[in-house]
C-alpha atoms as a PDB file:
ATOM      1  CA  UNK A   1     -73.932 -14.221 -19.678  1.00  0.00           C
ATOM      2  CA  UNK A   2     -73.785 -14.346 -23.701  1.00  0.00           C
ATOM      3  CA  UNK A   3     -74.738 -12.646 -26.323  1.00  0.00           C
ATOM      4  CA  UNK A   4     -74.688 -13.807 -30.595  1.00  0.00           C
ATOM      5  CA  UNK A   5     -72.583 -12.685 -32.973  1.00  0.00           C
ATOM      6  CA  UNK A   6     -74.541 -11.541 -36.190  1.00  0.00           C
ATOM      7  CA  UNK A   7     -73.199 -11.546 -39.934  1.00  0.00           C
ATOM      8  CA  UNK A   8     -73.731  -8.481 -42.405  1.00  0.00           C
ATOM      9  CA  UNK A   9     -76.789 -10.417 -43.521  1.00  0.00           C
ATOM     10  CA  UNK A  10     -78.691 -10.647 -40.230  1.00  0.00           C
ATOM     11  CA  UNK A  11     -77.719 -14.093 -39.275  1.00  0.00           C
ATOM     12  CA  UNK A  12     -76.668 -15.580 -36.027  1.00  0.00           C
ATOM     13  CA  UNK A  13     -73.175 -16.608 -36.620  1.00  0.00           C
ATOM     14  CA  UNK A  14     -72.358 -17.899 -33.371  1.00  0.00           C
ATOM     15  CA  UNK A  15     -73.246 -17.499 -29.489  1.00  0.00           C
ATOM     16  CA  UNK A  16     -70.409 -16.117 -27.008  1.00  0.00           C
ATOM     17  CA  UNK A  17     -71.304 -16.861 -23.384  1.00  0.00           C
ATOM     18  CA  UNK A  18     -69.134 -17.377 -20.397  1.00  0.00           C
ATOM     19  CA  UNK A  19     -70.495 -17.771 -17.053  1.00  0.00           C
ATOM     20  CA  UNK A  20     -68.739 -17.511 -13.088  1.00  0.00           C
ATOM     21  CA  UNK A  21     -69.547 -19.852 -10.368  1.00  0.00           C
ATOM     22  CA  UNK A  22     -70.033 -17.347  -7.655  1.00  0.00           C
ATOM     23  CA  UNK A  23     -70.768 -20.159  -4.872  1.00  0.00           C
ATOM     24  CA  UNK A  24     -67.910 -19.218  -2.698  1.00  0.00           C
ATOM     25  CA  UNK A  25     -68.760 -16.024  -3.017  1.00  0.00           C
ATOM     26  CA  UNK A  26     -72.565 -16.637  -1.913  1.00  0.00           C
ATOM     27  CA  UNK A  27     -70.884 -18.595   0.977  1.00  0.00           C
ATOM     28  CA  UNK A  28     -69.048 -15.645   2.042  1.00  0.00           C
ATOM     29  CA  UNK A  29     -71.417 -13.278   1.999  1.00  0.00           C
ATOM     30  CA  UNK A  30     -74.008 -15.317   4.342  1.00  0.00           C
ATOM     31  CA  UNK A  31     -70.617 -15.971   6.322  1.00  0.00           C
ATOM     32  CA  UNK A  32     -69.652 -12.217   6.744  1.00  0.00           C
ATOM     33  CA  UNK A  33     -74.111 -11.379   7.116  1.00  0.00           C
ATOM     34  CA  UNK A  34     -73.950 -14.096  10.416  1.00  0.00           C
ATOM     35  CA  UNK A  35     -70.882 -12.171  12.022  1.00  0.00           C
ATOM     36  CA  UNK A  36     -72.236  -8.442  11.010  1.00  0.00           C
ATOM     37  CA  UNK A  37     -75.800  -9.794  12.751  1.00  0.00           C
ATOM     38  CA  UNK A  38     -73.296 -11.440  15.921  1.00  0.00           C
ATOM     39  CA  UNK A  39     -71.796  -8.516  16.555  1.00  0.00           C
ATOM     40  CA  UNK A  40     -75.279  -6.352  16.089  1.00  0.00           C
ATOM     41  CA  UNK A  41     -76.466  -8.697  19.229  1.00  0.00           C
ATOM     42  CA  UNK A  42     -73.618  -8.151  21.236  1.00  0.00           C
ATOM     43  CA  UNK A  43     -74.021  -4.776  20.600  1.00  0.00           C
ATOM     44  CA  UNK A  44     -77.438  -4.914  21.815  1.00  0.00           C
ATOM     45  CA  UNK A  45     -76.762  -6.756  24.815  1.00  0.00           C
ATOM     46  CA  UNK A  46     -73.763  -4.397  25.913  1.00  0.00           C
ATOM     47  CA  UNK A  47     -76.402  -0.898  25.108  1.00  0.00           C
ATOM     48  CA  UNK A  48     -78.844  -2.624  27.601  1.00  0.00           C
ATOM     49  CA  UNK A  49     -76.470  -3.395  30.419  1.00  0.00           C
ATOM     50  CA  UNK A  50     -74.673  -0.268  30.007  1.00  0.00           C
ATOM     51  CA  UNK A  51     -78.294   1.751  29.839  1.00  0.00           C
ATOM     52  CA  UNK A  52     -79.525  -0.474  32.929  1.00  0.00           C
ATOM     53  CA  UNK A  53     -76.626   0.608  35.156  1.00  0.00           C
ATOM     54  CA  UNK A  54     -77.553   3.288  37.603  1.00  0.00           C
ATOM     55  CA  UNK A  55     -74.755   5.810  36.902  1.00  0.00           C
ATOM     56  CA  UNK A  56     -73.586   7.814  34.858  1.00  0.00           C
ATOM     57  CA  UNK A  57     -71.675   6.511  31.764  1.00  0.00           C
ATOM     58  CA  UNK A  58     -69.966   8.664  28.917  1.00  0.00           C
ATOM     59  CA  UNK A  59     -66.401   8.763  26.874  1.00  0.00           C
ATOM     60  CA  UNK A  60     -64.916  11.480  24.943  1.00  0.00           C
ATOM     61  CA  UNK A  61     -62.947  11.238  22.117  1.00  0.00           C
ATOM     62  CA  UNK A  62     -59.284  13.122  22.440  1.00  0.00           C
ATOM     63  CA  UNK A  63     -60.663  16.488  21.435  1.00  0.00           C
ATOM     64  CA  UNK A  64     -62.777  16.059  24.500  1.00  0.00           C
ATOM     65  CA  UNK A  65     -66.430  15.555  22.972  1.00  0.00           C
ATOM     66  CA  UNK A  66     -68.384  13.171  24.035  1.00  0.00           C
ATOM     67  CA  UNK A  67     -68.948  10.800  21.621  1.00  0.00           C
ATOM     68  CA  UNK A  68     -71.246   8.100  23.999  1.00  0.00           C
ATOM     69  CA  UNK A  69     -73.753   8.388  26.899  1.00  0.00           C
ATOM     70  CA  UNK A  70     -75.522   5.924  28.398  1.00  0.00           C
ATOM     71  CA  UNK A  71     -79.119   6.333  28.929  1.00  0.00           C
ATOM     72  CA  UNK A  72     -79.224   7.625  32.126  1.00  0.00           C
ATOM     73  CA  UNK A  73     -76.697  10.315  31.003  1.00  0.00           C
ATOM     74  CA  UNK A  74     -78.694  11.436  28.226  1.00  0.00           C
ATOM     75  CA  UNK A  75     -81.753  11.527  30.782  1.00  0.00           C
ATOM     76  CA  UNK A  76     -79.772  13.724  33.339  1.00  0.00           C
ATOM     77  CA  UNK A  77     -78.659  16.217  30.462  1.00  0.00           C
ATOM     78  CA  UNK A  78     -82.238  16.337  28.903  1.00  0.00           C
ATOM     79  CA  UNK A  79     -80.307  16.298  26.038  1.00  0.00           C
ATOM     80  CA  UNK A  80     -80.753  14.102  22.741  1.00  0.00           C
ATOM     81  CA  UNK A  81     -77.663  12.110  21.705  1.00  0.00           C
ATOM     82  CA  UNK A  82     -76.817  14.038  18.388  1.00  0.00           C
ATOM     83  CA  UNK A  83     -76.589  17.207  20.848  1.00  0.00           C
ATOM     84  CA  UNK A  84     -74.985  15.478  23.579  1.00  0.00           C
ATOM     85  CA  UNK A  85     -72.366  14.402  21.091  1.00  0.00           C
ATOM     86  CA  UNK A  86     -71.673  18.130  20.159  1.00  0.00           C
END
């Protein structure tokens, strides 16, 4: 990043510039992307056991609304999740 300093005449004076080496942050950011994408799999993985069980699964949060259904509980309501949830 720079830019040049000009004189009262129109003249380039000098150049400023100053630059960051942002490898470590490059590094960190493909770091944190694999775990993000891990934990997006494991998510996955847990959905499709918890969908593929044949019961009933839900939890409510403390006020008492549910705030997850499996599959077959959203079948047996014939309700969609957003409305389940309320």
């Amino acid at each position: 990043m720079g830019h040049p300093v000009v004189g009262s005449d129109g003249d380039v004076i000098e150049l400023i510039g100053t630059h960051v080496d942002v490898t470590e942050q490059h590094a960190a950011k493909e770091t944190l992307q694999k775990a993000f994408d891990e934990i997006k799999k494991s998510e996955d993985r847990l959905r499709l056991v918890i969908d593929t069980i044949p019961t009933l699964v839900w939890r409510a949060g403390p006020e008492g609304n549910p705030d997850f259904l499996n599959q077959p509980a959203l079948d047996y309501t014939g309700l969609p999740l957003d409305q389940a949830r309320g």
